[in-house]
Structure formats: C-alpha cells, structure tokens
N, C-alpha and C. Protein backbone atom coordinates (compact mmCIF):
# COMPACT_ATOMS: atom_id res chain seq x y z
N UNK A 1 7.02 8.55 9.05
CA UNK A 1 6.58 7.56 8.07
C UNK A 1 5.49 6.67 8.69
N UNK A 2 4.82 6.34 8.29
CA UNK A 2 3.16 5.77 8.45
C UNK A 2 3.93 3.76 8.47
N UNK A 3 3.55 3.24 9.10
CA UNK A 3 4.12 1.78 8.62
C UNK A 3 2.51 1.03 8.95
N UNK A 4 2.25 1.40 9.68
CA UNK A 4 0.51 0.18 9.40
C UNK A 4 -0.68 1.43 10.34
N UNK A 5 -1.66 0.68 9.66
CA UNK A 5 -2.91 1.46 9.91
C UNK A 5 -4.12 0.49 10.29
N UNK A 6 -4.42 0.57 11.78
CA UNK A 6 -5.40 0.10 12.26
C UNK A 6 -6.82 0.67 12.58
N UNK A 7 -7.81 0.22 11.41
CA UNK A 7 -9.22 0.97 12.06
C UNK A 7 -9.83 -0.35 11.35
N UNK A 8 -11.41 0.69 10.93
CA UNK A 8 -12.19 0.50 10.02
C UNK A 8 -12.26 0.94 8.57
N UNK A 9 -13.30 -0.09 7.82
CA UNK A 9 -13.39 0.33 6.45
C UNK A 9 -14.61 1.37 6.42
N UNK A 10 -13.63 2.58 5.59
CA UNK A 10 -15.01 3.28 5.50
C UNK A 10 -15.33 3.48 3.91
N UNK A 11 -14.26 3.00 3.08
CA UNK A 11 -14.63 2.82 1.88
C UNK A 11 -13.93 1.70 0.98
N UNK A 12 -14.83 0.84 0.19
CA UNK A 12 -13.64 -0.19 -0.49
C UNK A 12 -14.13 0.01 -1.85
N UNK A 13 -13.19 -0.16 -3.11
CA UNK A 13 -13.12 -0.48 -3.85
C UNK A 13 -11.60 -1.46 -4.73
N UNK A 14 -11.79 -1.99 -5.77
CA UNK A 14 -10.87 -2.94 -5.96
C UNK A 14 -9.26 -2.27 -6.19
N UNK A 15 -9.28 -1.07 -6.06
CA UNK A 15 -7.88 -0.87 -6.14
C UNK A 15 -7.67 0.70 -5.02
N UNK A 16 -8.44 0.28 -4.15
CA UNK A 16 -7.99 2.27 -2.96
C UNK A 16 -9.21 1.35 -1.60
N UNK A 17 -8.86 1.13 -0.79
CA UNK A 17 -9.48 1.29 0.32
C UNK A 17 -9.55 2.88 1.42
N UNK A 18 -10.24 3.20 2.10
CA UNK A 18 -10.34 4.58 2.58
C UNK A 18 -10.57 3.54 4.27
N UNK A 19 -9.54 3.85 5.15
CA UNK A 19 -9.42 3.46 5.88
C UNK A 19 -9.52 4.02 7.23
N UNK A 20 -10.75 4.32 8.56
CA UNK A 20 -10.98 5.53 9.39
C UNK A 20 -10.21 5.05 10.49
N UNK A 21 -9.30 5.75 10.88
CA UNK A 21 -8.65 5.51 12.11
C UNK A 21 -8.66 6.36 13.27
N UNK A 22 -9.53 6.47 14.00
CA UNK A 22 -9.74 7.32 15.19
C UNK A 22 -10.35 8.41 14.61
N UNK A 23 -11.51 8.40 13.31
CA UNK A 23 -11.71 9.34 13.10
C UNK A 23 -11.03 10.18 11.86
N UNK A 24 -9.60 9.91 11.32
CA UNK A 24 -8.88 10.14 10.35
C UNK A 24 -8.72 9.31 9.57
N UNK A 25 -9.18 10.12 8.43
CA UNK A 25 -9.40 8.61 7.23
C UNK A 25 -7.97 8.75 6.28
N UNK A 26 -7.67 8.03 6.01
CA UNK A 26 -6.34 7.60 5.39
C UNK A 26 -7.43 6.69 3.77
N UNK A 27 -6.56 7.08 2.92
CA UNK A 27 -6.70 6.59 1.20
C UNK A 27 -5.68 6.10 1.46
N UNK A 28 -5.71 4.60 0.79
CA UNK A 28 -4.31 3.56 0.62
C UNK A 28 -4.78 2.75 -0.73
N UNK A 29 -3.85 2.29 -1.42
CA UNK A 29 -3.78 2.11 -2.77
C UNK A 29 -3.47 0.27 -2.38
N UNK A 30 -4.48 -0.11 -2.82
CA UNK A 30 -4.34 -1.77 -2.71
C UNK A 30 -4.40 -2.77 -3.61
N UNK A 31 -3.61 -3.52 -4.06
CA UNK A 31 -3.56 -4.33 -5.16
C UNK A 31 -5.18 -5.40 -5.18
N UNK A 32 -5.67 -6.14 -6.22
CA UNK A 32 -6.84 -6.69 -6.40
C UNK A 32 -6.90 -8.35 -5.20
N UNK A 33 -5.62 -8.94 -4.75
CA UNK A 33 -5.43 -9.59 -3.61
C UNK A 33 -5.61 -9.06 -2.48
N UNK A 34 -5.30 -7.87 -2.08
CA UNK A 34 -5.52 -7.26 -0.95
C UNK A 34 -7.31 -6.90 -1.09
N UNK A 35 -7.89 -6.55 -2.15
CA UNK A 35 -9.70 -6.20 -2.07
C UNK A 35 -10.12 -7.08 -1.93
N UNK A 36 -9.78 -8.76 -2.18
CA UNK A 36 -10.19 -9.79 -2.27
C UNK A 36 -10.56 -10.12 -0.35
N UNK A 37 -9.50 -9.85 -0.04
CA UNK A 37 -9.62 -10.13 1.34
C UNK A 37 -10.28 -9.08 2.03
N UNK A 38 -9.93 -8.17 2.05
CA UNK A 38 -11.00 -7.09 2.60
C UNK A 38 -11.97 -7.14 2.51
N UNK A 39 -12.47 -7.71 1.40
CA UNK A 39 -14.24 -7.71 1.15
C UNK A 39 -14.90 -8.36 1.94
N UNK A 40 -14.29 -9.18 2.60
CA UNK A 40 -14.36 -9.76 3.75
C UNK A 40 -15.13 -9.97 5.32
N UNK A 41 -14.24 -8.48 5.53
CA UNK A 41 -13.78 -8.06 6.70
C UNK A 41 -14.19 -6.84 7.18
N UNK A 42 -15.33 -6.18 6.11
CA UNK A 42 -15.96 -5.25 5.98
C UNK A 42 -16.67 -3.64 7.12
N UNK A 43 -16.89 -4.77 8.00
CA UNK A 43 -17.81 -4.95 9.30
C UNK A 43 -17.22 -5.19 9.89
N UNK A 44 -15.38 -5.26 9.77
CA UNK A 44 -14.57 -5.49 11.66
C UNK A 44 -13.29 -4.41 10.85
N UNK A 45 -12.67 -4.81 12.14
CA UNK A 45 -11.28 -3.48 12.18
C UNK A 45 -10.19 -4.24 11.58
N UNK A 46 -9.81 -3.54 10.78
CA UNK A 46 -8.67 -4.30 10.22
C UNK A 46 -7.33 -3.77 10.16
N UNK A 47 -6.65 -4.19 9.65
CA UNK A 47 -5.03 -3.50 10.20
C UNK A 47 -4.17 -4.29 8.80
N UNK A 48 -3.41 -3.24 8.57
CA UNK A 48 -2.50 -3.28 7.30
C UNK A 48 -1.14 -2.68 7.33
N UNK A 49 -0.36 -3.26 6.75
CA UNK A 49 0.85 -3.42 7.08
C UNK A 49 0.95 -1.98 5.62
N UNK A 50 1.68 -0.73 5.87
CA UNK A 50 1.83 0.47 4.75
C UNK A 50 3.20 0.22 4.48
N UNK A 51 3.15 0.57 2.87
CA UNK A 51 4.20 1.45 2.54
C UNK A 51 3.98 2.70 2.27
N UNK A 52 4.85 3.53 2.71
CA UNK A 52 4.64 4.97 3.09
C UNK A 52 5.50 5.79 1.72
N UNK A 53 4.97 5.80 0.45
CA UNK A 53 5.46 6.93 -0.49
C UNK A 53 5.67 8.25 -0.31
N UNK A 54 6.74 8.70 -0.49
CA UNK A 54 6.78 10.22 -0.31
C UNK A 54 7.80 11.02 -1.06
N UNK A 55 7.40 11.85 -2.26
CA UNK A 55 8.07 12.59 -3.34
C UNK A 55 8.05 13.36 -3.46
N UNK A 56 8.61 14.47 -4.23
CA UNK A 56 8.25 16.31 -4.60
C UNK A 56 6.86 16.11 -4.73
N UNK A 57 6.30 15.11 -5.45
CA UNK A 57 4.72 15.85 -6.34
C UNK A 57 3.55 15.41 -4.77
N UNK A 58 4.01 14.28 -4.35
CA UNK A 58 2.84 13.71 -3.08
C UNK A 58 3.31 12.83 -2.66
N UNK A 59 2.28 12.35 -1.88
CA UNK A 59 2.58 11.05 -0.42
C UNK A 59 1.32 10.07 -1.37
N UNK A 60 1.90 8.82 -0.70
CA UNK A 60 0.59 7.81 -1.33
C UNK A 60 1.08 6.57 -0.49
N UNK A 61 -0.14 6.18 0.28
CA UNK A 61 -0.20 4.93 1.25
C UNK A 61 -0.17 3.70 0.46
N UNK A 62 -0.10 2.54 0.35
CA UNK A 62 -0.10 1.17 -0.23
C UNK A 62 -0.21 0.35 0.50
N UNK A 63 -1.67 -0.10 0.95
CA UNK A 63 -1.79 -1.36 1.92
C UNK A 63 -1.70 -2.86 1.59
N UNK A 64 -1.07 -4.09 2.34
CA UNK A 64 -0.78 -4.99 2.46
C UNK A 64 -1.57 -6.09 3.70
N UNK A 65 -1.98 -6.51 3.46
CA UNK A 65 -2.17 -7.48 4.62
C UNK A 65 -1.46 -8.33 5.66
N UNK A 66 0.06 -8.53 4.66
CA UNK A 66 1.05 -9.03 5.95
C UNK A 66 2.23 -8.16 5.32
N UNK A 67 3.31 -8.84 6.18
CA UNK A 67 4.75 -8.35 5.80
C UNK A 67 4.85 -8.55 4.04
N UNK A 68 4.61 -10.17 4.06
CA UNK A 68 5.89 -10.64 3.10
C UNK A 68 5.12 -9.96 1.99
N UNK A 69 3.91 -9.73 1.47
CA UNK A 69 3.33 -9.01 0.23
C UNK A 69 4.24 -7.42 0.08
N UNK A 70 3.93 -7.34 1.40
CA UNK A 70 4.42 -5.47 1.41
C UNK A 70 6.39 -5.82 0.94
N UNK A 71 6.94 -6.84 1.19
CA UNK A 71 8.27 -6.40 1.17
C UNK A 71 8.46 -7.19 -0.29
N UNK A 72 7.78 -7.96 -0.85
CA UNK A 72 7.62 -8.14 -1.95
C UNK A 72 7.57 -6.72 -3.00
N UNK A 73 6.31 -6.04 -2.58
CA UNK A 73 5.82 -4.86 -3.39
C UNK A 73 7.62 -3.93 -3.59
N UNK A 74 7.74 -3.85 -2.37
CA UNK A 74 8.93 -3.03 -2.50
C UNK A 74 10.21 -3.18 -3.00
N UNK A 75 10.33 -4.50 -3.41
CA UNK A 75 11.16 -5.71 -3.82
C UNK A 75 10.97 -4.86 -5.63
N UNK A 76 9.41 -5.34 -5.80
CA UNK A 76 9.53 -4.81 -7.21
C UNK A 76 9.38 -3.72 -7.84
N UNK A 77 9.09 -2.90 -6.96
CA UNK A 77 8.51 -1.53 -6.98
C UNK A 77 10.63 -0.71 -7.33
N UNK A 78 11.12 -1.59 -6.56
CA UNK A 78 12.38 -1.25 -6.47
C UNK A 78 13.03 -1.28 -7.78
N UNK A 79 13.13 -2.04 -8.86
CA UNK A 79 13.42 -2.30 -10.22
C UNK A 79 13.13 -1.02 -11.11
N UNK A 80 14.54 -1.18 -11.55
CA UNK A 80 14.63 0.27 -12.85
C UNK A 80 13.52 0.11 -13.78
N UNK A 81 12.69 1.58 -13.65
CA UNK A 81 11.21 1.47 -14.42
C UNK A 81 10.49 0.68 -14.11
N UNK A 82 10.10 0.28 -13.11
CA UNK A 82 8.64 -0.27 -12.58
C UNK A 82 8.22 0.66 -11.45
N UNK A 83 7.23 0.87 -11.70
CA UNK A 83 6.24 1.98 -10.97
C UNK A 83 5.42 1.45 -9.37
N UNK A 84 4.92 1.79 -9.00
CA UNK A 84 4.05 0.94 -7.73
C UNK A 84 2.71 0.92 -8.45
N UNK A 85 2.52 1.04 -9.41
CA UNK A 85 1.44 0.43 -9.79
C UNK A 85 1.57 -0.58 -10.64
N UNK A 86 2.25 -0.16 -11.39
CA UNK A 86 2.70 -1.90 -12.24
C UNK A 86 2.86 -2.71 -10.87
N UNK A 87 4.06 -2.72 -9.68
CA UNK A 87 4.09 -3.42 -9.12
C UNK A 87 2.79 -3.85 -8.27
N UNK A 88 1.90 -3.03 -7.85
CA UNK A 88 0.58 -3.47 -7.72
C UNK A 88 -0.34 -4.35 -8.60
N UNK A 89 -0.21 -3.94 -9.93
CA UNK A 89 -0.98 -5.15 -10.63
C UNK A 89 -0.27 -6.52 -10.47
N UNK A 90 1.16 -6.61 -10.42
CA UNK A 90 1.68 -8.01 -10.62
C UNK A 90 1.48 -8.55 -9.42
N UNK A 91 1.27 -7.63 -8.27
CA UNK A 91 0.96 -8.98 -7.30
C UNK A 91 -0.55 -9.06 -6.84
N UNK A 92 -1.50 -8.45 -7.54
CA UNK A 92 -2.81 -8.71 -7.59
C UNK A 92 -3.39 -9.82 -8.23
N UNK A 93 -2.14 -10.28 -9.50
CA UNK A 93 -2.27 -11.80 -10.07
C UNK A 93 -1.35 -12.51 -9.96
N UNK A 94 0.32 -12.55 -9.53
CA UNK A 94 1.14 -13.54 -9.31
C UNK A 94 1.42 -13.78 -7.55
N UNK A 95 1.80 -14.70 -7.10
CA UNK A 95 2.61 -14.61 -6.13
C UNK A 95 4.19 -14.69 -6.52
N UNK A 96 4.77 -14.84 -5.39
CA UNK A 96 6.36 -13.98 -5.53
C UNK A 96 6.72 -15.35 -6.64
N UNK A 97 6.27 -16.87 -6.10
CA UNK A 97 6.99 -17.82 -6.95
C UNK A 97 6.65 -17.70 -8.13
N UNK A 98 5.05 -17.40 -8.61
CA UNK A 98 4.84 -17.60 -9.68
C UNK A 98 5.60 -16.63 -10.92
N UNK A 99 5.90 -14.83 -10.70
CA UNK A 99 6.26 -14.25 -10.73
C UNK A 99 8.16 -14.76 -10.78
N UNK A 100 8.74 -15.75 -10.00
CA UNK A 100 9.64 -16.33 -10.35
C UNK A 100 10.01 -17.42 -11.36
N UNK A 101 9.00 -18.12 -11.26
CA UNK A 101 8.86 -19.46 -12.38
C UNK A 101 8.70 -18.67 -13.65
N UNK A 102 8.07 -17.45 -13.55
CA UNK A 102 8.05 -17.15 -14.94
C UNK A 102 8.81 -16.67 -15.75
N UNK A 103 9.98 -15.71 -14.76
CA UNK A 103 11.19 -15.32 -15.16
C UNK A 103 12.25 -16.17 -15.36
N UNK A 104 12.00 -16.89 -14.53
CA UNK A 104 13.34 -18.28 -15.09
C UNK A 104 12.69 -18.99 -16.51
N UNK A 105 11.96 -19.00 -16.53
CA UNK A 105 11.33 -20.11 -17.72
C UNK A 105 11.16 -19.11 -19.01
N UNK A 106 11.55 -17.44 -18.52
CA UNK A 106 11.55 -16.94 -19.47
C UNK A 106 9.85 -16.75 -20.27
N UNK A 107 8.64 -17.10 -19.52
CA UNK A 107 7.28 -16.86 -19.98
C UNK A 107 6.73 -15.71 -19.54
N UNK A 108 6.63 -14.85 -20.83
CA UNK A 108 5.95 -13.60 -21.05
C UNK A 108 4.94 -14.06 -20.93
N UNK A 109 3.95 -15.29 -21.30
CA UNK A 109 2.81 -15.28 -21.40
C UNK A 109 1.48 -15.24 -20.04
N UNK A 110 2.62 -15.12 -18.70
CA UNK A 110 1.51 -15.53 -17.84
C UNK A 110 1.75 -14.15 -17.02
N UNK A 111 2.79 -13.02 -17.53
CA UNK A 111 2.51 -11.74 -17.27
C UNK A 111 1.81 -11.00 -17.63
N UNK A 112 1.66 -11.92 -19.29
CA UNK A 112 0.39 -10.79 -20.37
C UNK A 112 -0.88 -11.22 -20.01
N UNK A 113 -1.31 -11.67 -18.92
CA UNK A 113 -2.35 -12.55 -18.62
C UNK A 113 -2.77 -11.28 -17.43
N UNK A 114 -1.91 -10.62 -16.91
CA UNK A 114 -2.24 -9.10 -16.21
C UNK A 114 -2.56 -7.98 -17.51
N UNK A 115 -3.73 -7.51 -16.87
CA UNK A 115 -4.55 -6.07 -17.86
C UNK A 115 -3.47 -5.39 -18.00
N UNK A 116 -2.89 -4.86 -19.31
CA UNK A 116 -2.11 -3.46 -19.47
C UNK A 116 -0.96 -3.82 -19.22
N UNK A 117 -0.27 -5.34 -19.33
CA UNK A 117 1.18 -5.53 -19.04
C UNK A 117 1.49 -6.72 -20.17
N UNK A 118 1.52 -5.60 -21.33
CA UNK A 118 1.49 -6.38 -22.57
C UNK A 118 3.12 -5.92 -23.53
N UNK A 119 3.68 -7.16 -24.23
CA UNK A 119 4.77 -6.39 -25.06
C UNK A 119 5.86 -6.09 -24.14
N UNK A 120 6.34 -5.21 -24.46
CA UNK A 120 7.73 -4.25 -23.69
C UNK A 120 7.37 -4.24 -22.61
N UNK A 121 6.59 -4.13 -21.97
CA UNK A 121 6.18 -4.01 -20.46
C UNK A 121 6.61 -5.38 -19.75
N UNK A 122 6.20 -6.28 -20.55
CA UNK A 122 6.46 -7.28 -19.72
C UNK A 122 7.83 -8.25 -20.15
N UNK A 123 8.35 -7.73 -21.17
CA UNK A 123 9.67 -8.07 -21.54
C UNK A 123 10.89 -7.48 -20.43
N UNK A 124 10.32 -6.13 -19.77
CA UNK A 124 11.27 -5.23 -19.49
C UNK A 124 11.45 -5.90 -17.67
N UNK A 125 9.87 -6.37 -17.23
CA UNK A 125 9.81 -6.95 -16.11
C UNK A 125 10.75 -8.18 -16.01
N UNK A 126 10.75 -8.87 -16.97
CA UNK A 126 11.29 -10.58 -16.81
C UNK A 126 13.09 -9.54 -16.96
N UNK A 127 13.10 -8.91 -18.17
CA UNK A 127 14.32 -8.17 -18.05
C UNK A 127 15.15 -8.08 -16.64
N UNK A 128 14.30 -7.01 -15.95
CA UNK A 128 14.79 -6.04 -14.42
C UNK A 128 14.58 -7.62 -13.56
N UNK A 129 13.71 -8.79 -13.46
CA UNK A 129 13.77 -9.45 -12.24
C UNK A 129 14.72 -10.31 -12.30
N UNK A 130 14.94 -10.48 -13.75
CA UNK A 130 16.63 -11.69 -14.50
C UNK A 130 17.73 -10.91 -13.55
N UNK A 131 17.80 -8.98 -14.01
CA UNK A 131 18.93 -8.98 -13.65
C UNK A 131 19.24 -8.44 -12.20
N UNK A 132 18.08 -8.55 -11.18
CA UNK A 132 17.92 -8.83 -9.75
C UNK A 132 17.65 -10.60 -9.19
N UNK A 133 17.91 -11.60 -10.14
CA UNK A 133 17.55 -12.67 -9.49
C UNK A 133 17.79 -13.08 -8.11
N UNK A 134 19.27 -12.75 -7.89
CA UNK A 134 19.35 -13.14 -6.45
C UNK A 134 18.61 -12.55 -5.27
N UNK A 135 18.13 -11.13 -5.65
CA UNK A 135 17.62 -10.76 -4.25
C UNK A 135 15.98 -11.26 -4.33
N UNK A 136 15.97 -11.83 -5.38
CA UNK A 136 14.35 -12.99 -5.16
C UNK A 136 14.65 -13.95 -5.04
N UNK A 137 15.62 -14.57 -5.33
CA UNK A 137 15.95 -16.19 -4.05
C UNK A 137 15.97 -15.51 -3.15
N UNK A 138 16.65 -14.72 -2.65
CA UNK A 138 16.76 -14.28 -1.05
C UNK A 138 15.66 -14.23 -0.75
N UNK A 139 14.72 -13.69 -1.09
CA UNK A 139 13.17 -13.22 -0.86
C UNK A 139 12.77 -14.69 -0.32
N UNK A 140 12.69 -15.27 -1.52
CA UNK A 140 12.08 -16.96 -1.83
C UNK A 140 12.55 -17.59 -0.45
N UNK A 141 13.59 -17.44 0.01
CA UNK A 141 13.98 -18.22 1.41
C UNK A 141 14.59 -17.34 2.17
N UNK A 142 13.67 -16.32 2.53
CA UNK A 142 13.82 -15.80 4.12
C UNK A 142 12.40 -16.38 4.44
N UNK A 143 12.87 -16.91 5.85
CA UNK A 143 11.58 -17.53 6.26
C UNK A 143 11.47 -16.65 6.92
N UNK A 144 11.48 -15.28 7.61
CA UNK A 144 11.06 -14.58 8.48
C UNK A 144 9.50 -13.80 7.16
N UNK A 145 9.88 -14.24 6.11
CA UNK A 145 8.92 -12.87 5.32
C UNK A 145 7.98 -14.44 4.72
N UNK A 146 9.09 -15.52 4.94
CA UNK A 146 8.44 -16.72 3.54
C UNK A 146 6.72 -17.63 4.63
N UNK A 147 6.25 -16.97 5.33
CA UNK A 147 5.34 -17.95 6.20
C UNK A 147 4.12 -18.39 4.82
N UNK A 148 4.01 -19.35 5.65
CA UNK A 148 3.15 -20.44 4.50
C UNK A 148 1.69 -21.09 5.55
N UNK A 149 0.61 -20.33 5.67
CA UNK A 149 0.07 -20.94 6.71
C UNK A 149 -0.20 -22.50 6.33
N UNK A 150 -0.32 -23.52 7.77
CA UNK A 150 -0.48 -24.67 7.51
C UNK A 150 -2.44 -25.20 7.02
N UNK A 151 -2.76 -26.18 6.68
CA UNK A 151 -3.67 -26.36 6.47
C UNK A 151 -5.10 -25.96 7.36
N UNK A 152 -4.53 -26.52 8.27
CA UNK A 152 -5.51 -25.92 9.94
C UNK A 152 -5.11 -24.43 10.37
N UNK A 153 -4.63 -23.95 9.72
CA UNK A 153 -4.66 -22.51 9.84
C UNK A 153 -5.61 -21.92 9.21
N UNK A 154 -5.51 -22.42 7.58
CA UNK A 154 -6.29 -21.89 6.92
C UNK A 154 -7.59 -22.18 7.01
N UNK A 155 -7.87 -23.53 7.60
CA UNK A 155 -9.18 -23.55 7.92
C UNK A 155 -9.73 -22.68 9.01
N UNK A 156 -9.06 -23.08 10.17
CA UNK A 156 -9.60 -21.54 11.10
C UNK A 156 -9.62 -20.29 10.59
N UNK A 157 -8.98 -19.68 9.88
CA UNK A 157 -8.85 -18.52 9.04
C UNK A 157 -10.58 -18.87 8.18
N UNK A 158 -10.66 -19.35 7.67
CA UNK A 158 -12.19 -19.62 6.91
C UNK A 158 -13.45 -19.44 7.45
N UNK A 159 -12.97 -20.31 8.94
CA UNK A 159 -14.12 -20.02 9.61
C UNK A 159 -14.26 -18.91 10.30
N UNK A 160 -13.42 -18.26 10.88
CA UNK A 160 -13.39 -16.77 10.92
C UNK A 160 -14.01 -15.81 10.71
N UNK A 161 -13.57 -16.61 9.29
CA UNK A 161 -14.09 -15.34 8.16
C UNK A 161 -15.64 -15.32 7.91
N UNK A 162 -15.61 -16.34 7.59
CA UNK A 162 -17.07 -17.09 7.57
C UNK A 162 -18.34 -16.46 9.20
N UNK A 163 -17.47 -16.38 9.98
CA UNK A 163 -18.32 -16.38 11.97
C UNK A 163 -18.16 -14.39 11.10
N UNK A 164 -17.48 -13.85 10.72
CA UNK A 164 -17.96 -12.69 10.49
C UNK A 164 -18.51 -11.90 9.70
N UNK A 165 -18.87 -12.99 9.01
CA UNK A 165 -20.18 -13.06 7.56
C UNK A 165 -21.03 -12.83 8.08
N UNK A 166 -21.45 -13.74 9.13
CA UNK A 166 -22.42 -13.52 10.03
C UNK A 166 -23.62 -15.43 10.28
N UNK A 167 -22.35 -15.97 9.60
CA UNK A 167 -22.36 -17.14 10.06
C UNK A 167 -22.39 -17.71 11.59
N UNK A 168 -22.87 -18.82 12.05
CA UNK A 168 -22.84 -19.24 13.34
C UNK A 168 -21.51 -20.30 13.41
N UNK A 169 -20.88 -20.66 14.83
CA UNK A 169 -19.38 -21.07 14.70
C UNK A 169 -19.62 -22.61 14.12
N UNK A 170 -20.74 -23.09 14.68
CA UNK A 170 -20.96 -24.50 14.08
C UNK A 170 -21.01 -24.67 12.69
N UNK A 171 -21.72 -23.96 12.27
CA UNK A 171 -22.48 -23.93 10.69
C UNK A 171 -21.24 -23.68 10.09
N UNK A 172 -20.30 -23.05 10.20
CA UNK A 172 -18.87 -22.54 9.61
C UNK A 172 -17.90 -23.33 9.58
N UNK A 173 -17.72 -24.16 10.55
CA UNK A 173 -16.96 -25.53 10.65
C UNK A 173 -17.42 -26.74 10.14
N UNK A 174 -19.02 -26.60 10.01
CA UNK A 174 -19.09 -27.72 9.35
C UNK A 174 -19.32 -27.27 7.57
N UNK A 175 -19.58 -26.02 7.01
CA UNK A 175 -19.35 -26.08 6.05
C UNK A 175 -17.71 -26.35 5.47
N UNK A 176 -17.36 -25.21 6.29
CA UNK A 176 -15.94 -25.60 6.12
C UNK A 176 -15.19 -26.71 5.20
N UNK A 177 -15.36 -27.93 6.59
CA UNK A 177 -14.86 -29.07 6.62
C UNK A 177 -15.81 -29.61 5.54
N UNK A 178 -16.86 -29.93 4.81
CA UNK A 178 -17.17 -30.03 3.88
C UNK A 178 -16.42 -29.57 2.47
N UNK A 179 -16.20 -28.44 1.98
CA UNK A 179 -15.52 -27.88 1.10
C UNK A 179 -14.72 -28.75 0.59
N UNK A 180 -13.57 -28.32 2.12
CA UNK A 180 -12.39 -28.56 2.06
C UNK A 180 -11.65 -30.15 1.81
N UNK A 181 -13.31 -31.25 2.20
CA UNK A 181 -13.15 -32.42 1.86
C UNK A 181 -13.67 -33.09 0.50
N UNK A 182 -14.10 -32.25 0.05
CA UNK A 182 -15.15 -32.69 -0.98
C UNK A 182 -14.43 -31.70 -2.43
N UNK A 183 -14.22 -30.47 -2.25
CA UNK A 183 -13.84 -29.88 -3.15
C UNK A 183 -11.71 -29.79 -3.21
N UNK A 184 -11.52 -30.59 -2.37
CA UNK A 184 -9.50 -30.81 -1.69
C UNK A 184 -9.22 -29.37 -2.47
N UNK A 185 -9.57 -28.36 -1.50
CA UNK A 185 -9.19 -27.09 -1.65
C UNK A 185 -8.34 -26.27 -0.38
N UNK A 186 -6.98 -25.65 -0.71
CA UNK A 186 -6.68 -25.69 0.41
C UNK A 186 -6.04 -23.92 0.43
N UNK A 187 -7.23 -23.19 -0.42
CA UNK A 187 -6.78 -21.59 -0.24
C UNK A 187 -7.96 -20.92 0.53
N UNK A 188 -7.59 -20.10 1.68
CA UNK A 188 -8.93 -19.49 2.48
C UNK A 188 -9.90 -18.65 1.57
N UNK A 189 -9.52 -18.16 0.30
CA UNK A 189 -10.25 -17.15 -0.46
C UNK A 189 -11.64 -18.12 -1.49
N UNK A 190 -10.79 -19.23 -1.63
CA UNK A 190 -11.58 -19.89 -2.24
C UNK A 190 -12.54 -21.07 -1.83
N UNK A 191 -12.09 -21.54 0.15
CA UNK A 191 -12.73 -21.85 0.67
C UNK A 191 -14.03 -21.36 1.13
N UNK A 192 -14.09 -20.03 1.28
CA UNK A 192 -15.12 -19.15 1.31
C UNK A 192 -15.61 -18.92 0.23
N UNK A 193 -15.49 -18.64 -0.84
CA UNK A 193 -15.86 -18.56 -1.96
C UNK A 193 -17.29 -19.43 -2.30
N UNK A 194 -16.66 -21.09 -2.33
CA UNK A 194 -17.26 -22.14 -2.64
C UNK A 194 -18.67 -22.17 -1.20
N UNK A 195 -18.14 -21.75 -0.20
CA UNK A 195 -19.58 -21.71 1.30
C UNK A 195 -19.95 -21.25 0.84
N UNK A 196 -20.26 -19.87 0.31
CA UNK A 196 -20.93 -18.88 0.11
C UNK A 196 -21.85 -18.94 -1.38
N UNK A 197 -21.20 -19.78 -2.20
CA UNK A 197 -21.95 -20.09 -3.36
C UNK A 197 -22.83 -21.25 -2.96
N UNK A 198 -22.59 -22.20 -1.55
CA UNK A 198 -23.51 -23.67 -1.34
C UNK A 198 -24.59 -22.63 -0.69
N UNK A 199 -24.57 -21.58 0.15
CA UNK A 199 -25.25 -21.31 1.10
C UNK A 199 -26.74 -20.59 0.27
C-alpha cells in the first residue's frame, strides 16, 4: 500500500495532480483545497500524505497535504453510499467543523453550495454523518489529527510560500506583515492571495 509520495509536480490540474517520483509518475486524485495549495509549490518537491484505493475494477491514489484532511477523507469516504469523490468534493469546500455545524443545525443549504450535491445527495450526507456523529466528535477532538497552526506559523508558512514564488525573504515579510495587518487575515491561502493581487 502506497501511504505518501514524495517528488515533483509534473502535472496539475484542479482535481488529479501527476506526481514524478524518481522518475515514476504516480496520478493522484485531489480535492479543489489540495490544488489550491499546490499551485503553489509548483517549482519545489512536494510530499503528500495517500490514500491508497484498491478494488476488483482498479487502484486510485488520493492526495492530501497533511494527516488530518486524509483521515477526514476516509472518515467520509467511509459512510454508507458516499463515494471518494463525493467525499472529495465536500472537503474541497467544507472543513471537518463546518461540515459538522451543518449537520447538527440540520443545513442542507451550505452542502448545496458544493457543484452536483444537490437534493437527496445531500439529505443522505447530513443523513449518514447524523447517524455516525460520534466518530466526528472523536475526529473534532483528537488532537493528534486536530493541529490548528498558530498565527506565526501561518505567517512563516506565507512567506515561504511567497520566497518560492520567487519573491525575496525581505519583500515577503514585509508584504506579509502588511496584509495580515491591514487586511486582519489569518488564512495562508488568502494571505498570499491578497500579495499577489498588491504586487
């Protein structure tokens, strides 16, 4: 079984990265959060945490960027009638809480807010996660899967990202710290986002 894959990108698009590892390219199936970040990272080696599918008809990779997404995926992927691709779209637009708030509160409406998870589809989701609730509190508070980077994480994470844009380390810290003071934004996707639209 395959559990993570460290190379380069040799192909991205918003839902399959093609990933070369020593020369062997691996296809992995990635939700629209995972392309978000990759797009990134383009131009360095990156490393992804797999789930490793394997059935009568085929094998199919599913990359993650950390643990807790990947044990999430498998969390919902796990539910009677949900597919890994449904479970791929829902965490390309929810995180695990939001995806929880919505099932307790009983709102279809911010599942139908995902392409193609309309009606019964998303009745059947709030359905299957009602009648798994507990093993998503469990989820919700294992802190081994629950990490939350702190603010100064995410800023180094920005600038990072930013120094491999092809930014200089100064220019990246001080946009940075601009943003992040001016726009009180405190997600790395959208900290970069906003540099890259001043620049």
């Amino acid at each position: 079984m395959i559990a993570g894959l460290k190379g380069n990108i040799e192909r991205l698009d918003v839902s399959v990265v093609e990933v070369n590892v020593n020369g062997v390219v691996y296809e992995v199936y990635i939700s629209f959060k995972t392309y978000e970040q990759l797009r990134l990272l383009k131009e360095k080696e990156i490393q992804l945490c797999i789930y490793h599918l394997i059935n009568d008809r085929s094998q199919k990779l599913f990359g993650f960027m950390n643990i807790r997404d990947r044990e999430l995926f498998k969390l919902i992927r796990g539910l009677h009638g949900i597919g890994e691709m449904t479970a791929l779209k829902i965490l390309s637009f929810m995180s695990a809480d939001d995806l929880y708030k919505a099932v307790v509160n009983g709102d279809n409406s911010q599942l139908e807010k995902i392409p193609k998870v309309k009606g019964k589809t998303s009745e059947k989701i709030i359905f299957e996660v009602k009648q798994n609730i507990k093993k998503f509190e469990a989820f919700l508070n294992d802190t081994d899967t629950n990490y939350s980077p702190s603010k100064e994480d995410k800023k180094d994470l920005s600038v990072l990202a930013l120094i491999q844009l092809g930014f200089d380390e100064k220019t990246a810290i001080k946009e940075v710290s601009k943003v992040i003071k001016e726009k009180n934004i405190d997600d790395t996707a959208e900290i970069i986002r906003e540099v890259l639209k001043l620049s």
